[in-house]
Protein backbone atom coordinates (compact mmCIF):
# COMPACT_ATOMS: atom_id res chain seq x y z
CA UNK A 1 -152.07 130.15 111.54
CA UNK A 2 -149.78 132.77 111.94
CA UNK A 3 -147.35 134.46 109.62
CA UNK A 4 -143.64 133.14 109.25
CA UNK A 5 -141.73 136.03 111.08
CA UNK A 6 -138.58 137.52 109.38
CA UNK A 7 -135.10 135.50 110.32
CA UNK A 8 -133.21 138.68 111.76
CA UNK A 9 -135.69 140.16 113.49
CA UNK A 10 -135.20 139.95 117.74
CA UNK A 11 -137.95 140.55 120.71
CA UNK A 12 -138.48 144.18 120.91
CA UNK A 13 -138.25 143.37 125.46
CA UNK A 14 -135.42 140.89 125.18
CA UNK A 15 -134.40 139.53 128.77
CA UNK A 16 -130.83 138.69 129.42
CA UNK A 17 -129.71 135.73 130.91
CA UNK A 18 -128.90 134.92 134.72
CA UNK A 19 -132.08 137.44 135.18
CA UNK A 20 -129.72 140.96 134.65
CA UNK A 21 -132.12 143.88 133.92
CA UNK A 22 -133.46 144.14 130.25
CA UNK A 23 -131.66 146.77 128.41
CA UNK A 24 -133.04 149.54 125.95
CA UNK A 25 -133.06 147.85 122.31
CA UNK A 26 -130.70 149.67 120.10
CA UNK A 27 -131.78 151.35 116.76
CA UNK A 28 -131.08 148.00 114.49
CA UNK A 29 -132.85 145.85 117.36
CA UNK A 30 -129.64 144.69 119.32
CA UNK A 31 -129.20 145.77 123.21
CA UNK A 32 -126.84 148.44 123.67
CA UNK A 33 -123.47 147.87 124.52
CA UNK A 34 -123.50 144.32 124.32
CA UNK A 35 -121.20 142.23 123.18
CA UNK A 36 -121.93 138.85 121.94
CA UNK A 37 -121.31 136.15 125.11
CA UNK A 38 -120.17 139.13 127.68
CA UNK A 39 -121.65 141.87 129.32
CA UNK A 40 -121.39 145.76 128.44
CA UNK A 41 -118.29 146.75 127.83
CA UNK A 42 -116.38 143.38 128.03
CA UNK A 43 -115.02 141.10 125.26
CA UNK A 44 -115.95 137.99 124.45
CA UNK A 45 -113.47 136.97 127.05
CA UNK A 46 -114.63 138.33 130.04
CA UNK A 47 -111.46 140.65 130.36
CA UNK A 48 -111.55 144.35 130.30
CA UNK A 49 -110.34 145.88 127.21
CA UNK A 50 -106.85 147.52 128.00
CA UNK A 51 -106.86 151.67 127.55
CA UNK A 52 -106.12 152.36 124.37
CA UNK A 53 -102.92 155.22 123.93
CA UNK A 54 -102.25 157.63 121.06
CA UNK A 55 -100.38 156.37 118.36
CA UNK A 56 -96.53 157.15 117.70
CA UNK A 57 -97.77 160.22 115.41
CA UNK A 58 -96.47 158.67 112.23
CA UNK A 59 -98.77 158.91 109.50
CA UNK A 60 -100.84 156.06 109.35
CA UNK A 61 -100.12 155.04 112.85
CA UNK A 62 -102.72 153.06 114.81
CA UNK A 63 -103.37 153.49 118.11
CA UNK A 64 -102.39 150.77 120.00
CA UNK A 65 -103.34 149.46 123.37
CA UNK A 66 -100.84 149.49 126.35
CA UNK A 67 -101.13 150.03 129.99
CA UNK A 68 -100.39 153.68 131.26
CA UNK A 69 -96.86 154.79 132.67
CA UNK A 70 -97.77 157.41 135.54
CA UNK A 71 -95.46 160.86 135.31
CA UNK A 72 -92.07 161.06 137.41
CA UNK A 73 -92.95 163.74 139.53
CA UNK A 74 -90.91 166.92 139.36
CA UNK A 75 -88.74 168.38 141.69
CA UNK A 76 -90.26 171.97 142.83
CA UNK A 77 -87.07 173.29 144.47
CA UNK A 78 -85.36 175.76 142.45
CA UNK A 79 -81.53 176.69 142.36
CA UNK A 80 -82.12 179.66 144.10
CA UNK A 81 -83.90 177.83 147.07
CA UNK A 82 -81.20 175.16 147.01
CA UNK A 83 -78.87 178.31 147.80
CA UNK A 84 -81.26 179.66 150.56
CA UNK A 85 -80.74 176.27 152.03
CA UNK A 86 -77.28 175.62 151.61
CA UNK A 87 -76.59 179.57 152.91
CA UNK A 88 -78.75 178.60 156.22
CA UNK A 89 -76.18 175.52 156.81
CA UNK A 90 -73.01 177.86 156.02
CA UNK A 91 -73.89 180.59 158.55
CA UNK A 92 -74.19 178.58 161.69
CA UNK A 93 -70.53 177.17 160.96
CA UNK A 94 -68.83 180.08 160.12
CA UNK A 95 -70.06 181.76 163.55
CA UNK A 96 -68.85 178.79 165.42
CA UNK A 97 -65.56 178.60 163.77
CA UNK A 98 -65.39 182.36 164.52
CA UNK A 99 -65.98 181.95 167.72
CA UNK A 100 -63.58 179.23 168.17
CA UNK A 101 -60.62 181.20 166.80
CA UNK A 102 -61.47 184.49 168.30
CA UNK A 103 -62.14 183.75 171.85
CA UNK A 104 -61.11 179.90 172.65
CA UNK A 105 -57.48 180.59 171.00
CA UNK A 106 -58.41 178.00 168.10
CA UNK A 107 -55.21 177.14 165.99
CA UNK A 108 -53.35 178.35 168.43
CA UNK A 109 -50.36 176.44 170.10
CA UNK A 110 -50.47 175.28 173.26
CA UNK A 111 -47.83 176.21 175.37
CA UNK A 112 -46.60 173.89 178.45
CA UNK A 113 -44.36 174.81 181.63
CA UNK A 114 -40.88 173.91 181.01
CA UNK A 115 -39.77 174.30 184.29
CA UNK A 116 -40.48 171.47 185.81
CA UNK A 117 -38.42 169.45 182.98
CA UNK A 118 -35.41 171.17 183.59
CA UNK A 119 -35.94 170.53 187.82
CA UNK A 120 -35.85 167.45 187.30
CA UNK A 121 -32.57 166.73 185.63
CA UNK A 122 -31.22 168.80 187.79
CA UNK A 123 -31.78 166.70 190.22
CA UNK A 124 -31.27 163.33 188.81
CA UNK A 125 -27.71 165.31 188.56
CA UNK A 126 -26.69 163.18 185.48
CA UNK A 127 -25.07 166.10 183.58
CA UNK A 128 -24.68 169.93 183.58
CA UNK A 129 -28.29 171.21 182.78
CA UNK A 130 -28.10 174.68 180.57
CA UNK A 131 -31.32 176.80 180.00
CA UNK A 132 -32.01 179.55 177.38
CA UNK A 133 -31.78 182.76 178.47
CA UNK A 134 -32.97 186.24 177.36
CA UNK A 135 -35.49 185.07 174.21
CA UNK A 136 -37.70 187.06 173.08
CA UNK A 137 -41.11 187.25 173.60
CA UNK A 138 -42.09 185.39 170.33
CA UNK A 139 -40.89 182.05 171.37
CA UNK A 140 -43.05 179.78 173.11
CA UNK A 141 -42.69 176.33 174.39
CA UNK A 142 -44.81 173.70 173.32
CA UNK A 143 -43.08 170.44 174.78
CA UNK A 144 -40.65 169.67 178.21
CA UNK A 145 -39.58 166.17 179.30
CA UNK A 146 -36.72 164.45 181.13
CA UNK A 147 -35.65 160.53 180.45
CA UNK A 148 -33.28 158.28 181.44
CA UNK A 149 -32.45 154.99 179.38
CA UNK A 150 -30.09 152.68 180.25
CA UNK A 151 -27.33 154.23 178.32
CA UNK A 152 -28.02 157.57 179.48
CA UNK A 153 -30.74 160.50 179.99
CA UNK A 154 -31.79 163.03 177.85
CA UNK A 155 -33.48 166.35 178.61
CA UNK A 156 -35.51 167.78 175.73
CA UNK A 157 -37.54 170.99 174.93
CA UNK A 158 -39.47 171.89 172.19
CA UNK A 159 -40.03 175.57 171.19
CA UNK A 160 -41.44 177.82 168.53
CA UNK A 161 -40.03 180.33 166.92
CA UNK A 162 -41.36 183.61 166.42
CA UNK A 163 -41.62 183.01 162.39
CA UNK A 164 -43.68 179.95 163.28
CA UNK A 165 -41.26 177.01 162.99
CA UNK A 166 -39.96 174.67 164.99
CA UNK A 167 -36.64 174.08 166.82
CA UNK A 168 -35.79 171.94 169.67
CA UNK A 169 -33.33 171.73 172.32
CA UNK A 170 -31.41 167.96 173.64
CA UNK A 171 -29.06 168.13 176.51
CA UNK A 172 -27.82 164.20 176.61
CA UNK A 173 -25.62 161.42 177.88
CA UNK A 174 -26.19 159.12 175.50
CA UNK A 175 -22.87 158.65 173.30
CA UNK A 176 -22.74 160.59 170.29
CA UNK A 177 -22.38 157.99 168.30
CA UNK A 178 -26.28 156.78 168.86
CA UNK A 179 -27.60 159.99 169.96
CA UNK A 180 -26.64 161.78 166.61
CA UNK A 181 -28.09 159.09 163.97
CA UNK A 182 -30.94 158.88 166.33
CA UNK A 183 -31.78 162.57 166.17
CA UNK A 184 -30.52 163.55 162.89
CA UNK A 185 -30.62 160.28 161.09
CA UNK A 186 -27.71 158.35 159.79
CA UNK A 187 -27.63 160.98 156.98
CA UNK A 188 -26.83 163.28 159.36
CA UNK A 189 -23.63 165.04 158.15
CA UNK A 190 -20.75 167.75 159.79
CA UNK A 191 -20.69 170.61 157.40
CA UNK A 192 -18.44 173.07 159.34
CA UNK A 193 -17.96 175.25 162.25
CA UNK A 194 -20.36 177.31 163.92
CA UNK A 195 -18.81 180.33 165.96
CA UNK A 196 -21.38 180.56 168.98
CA UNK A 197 -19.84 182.20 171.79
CA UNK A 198 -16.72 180.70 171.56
CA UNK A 199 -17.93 177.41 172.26
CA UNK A 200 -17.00 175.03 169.06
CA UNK A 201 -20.64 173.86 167.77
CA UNK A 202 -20.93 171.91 164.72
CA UNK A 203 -23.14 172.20 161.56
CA UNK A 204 -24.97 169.11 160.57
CA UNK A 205 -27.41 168.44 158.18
CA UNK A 206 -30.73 167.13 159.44
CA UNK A 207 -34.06 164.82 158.44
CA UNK A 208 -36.19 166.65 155.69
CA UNK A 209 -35.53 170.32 155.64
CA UNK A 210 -34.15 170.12 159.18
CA UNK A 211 -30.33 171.72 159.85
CA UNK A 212 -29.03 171.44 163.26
CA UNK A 213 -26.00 172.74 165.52
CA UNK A 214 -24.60 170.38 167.86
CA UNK A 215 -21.35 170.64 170.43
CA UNK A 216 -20.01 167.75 171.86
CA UNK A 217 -18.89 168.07 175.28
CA UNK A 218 -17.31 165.14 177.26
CA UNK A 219 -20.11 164.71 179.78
CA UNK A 220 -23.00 165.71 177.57
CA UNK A 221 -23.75 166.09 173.68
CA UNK A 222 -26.19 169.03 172.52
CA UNK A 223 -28.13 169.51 169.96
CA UNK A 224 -30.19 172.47 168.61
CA UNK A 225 -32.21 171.07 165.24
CA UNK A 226 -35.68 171.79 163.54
CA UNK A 227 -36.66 173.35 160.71
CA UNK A 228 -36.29 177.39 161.64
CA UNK A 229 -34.00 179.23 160.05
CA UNK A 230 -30.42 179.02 160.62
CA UNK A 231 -30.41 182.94 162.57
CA UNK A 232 -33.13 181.31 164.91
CA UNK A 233 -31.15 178.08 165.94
CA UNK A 234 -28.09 180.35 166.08
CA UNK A 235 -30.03 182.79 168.83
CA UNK A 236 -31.63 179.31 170.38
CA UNK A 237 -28.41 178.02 171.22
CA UNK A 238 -26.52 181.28 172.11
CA UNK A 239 -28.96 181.86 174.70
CA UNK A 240 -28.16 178.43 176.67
CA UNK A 241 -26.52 179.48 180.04
């Protein structure tokens, strides 16, 4: 008969179930790393225990189990290579925009031909046609054209001055009374005299900043108006021969 054997004691060789592989008994008899009803290293549950994360460094704190946050990655450009790369964009422009201004005439006006403007009212032969003579060399002509409504036709030239302002030039049929309002607004205002010449021109105040001379004639009404100084529409419409 053999002896009664102690209540806690376990097989020295114990085989897990489901036939695993036996593992090495532990120093108080139990296999290592097992947990009661799981495998090694799982809960009871059969989940994996979540990594466990300092605690929040108070005294006392526990460390407490929460899934891992991974690191925003850091930007490795510095402010001196966001320079470098902003310099390489500026340099490519700045030779183009040189190149425009110094050899395509960037910013520059474009001039037009008024010649064939003033050809043709001559020969609709609608009303005396007079042209500027002896300008200087720092006007320029940036706009010509020649219409006829059904009230009358109008002959108009555009120019700039050699201060860089603007100042244009209507020969017309139209009656005053529409042609003035139209080209100087209905605030468009006599304010005196103008000795040009002899010929009895008219001050009037304009749209904006404008000023303008104008001399009515009875088979034609002109006007000489932009924003140029008064000594450049005087020498604008002195020249008109």
């Amino acid at each position: 008969m053999e002896a009664a054997q102690p209540a806690d004691r376990v097989p020295a060789d114990p085989t897990p179930p489901d036939g695993r592989p036996p593992l090495p008994p532990a120093a108080d008899g139990a296999p290592t790393g097992s947990a009661p009803g799981g495998d090694a290293g799982t809960p009871a549950g059969g989940e994996p225990e979540p990594a466990l994360v300092a605690g929040d460094g108070s005294p006392g704190g526990a460390a407490t189990a929460r899934p891992g946050r991974p690191e925003r990655p850091r930007s490795e450009r510095s402010p001196k290579d966001m320079a470098l790369s902003l310099l390489v964009l500026l340099v490519p422009i700045a030779l183009l925009l040189a190149f425009y201004r110094g050899f395509l005439g960037g910013e520059q006006p474009t001039t037009v031909d008024a010649a064939p403007a003033y050809e043709q009212a001559r020969a609709a032969n609608v009303l005396p046609v007079a042209e500027p003579s002896g300008l200087g060399d720092g006007w320029r002509t940036v706009s010509a054209s020649f219409r006829t409504v059904d009230d009358g036709a109008t002959l108009r030239v555009g120019y700039l001055t050699p201060e860089g302002r603007g100042a244009q030039l209507v020969q017309s049929t139209v009656p005053p009374q529409r042609l003035i309002p139209a080209e100087l607004t209905a605030q468009g205002q006599p304010q005196g005299p103008a000795d040009l010449g002899g010929a009895n021109w008219q001050r009037y105040t304009g749209r904006g900043n404008e000023q303008a001379l104008v001399l009515l004639e009875p088979d034609r009404t002109v006007i000489v108006v932009g924003d140029a100084r008064d000594n450049e529409l005087r020498e604008l419409a002195g020249a008109l021969r």
